[in-house]
C-alpha atoms as a PDB file:
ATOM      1  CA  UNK A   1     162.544  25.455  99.164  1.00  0.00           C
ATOM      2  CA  UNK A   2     158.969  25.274  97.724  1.00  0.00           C
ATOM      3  CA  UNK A   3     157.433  28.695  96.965  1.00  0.00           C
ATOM      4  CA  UNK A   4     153.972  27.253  96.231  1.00  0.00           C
ATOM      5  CA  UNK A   5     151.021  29.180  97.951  1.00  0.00           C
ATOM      6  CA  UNK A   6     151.001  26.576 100.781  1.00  0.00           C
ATOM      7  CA  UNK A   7     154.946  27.498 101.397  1.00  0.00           C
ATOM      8  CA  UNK A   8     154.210  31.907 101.826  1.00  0.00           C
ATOM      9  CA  UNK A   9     151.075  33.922 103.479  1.00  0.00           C
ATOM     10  CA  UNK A  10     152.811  36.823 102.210  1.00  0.00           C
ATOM     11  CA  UNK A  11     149.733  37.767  99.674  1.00  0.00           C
ATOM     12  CA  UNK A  12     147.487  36.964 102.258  1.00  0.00           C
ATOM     13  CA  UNK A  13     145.499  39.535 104.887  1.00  0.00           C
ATOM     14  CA  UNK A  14     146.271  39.371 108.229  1.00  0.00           C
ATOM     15  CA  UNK A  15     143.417  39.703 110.344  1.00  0.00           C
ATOM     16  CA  UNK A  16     143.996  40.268 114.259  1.00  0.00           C
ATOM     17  CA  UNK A  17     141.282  39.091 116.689  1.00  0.00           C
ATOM     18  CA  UNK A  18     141.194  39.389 120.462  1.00  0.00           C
ATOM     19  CA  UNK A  19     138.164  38.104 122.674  1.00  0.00           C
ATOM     20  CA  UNK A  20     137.297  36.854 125.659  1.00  0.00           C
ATOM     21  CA  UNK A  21     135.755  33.311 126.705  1.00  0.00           C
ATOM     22  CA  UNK A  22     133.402  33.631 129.685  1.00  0.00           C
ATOM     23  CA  UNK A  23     133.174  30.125 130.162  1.00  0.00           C
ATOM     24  CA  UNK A  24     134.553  26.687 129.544  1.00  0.00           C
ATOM     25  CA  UNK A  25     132.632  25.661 126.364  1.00  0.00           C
ATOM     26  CA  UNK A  26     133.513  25.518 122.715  1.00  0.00           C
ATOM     27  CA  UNK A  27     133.778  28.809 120.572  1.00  0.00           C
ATOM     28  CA  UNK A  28     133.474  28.512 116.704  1.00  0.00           C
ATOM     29  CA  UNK A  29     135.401  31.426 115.210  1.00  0.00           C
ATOM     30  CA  UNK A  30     133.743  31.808 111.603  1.00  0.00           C
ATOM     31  CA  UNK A  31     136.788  33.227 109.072  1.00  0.00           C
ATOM     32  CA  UNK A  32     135.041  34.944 106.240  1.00  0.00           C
ATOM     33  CA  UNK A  33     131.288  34.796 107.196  1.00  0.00           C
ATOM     34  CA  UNK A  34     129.635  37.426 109.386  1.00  0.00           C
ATOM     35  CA  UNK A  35     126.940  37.649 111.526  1.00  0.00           C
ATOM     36  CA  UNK A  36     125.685  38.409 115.279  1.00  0.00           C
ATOM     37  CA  UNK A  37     128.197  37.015 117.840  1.00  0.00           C
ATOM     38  CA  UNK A  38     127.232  34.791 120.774  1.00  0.00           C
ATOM     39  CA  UNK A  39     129.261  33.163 123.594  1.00  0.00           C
ATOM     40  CA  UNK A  40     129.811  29.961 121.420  1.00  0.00           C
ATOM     41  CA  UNK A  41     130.127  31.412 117.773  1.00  0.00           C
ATOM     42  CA  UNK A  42     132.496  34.864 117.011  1.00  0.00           C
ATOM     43  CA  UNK A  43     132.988  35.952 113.480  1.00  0.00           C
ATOM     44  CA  UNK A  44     136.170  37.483 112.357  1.00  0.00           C
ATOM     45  CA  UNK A  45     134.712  39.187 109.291  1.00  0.00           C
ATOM     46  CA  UNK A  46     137.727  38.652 107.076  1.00  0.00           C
ATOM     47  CA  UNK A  47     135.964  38.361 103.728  1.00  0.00           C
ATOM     48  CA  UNK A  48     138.364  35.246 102.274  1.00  0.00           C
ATOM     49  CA  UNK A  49     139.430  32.064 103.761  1.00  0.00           C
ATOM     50  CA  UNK A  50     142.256  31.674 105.616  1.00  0.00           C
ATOM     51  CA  UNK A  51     145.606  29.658 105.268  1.00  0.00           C
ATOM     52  CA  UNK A  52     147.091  29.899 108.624  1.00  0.00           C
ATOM     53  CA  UNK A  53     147.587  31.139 111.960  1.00  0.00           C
ATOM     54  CA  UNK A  54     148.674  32.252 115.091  1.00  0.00           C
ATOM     55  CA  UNK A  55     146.753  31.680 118.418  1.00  0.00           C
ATOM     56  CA  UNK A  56     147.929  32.842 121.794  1.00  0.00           C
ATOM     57  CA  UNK A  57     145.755  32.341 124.716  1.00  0.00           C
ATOM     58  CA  UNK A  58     145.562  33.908 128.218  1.00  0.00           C
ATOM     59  CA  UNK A  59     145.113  30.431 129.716  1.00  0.00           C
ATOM     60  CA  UNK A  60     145.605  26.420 128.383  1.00  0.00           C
ATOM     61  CA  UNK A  61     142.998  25.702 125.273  1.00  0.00           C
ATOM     62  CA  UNK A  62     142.445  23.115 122.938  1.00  0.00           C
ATOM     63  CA  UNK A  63     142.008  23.345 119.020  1.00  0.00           C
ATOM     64  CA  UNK A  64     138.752  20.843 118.471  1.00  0.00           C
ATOM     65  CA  UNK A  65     138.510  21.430 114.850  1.00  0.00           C
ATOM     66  CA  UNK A  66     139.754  23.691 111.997  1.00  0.00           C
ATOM     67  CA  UNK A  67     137.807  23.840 108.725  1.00  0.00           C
ATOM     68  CA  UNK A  68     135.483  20.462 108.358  1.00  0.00           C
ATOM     69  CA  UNK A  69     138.683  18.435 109.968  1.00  0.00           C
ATOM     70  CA  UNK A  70     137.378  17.370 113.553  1.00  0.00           C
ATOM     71  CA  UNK A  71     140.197  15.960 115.330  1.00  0.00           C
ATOM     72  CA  UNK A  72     140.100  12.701 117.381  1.00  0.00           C
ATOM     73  CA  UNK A  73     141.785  13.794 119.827  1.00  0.00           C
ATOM     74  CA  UNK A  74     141.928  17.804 119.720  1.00  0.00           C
ATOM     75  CA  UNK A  75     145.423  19.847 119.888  1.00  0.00           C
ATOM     76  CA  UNK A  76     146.364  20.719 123.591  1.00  0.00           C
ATOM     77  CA  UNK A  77     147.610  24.877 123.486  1.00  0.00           C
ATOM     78  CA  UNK A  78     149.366  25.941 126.461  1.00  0.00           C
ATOM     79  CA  UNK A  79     149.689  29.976 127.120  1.00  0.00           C
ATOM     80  CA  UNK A  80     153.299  29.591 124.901  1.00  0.00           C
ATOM     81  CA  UNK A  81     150.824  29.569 122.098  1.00  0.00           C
ATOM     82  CA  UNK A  82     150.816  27.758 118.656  1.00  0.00           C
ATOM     83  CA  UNK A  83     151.721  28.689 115.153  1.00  0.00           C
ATOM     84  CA  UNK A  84     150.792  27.302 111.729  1.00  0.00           C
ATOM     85  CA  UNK A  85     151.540  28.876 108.489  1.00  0.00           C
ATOM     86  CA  UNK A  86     152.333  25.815 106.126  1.00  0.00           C
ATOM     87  CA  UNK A  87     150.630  22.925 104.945  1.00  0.00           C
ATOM     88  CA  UNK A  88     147.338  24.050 105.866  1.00  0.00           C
ATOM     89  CA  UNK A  89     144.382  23.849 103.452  1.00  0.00           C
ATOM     90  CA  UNK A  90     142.265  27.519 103.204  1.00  0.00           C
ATOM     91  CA  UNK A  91     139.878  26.783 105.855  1.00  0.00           C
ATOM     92  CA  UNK A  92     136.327  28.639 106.983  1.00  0.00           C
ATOM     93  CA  UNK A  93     136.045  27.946 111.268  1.00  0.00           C
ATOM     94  CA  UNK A  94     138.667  26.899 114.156  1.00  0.00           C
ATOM     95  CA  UNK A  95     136.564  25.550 116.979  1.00  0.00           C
ATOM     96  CA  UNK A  96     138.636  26.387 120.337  1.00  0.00           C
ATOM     97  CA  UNK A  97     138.226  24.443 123.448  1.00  0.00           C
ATOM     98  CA  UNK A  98     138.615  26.389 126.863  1.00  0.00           C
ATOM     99  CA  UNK A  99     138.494  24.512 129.959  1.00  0.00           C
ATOM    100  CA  UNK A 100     138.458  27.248 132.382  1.00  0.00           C
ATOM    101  CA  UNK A 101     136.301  30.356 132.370  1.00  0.00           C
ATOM    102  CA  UNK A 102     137.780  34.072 131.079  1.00  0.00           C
ATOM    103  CA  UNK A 103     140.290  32.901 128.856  1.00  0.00           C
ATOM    104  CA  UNK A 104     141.298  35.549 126.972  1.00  0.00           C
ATOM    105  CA  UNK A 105     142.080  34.574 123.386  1.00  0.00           C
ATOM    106  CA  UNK A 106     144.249  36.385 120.594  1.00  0.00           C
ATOM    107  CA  UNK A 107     143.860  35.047 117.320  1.00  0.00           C
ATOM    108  CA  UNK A 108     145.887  36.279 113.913  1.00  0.00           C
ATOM    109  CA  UNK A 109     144.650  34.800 111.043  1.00  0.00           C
ATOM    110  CA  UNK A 110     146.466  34.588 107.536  1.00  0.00           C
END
């Protein structure tokens, strides 16, 4: 098996957030910036990149975009939830995609 940083998170901080989502829209979750939140943008405050990550939501979401990768057609989440720890580039935002209002979202990042 490959030990390379892509391969472990294990030197990594995890960094736990949980928020709500009023409405359907799109909610950019900043990684390592900070600043004032809003409906559409929340900032996690980590203070480095991340490398992977967790996401459970309360209801069905979709992941629009993660870093500066926009995807064509974004990745359907269903309340089982979806993990990603490998293969993944350090990355800056994760746009998520409600469709339904007061989804509650928890997000670990790596």
């Amino acid at each position: 098996m490959d030990d390379s940083r892509a391969e472990i998170n294990d030197g990594r901080d995890w960094e736990n957030y949980e928020f709500d989502i009023a409405s359907a829209s799109d909610v950019t979750v900043n990684i390592a910036g900070t600043g004032t939140e809003n409906a559409a943008t929340k900032y996690l405050n980590k203070g480095n990149l991340g490398t992977g990550f967790v996401l459970r939501p309360g209801g069905n979401v979709s992941i629009v975009s993660i870093g500066t990768k926009t995807f064509r057609s974004p990745i359907s989440i269903s309340t089982a939830g979806m993990t990603v720890s490998k293969h993944l580039r350090d990355f800056d935002s994760i746009v998520i995609r409600t469709t339904v209002a007061n989804t509650h979202i928890k997000l670990l990042i790596t």
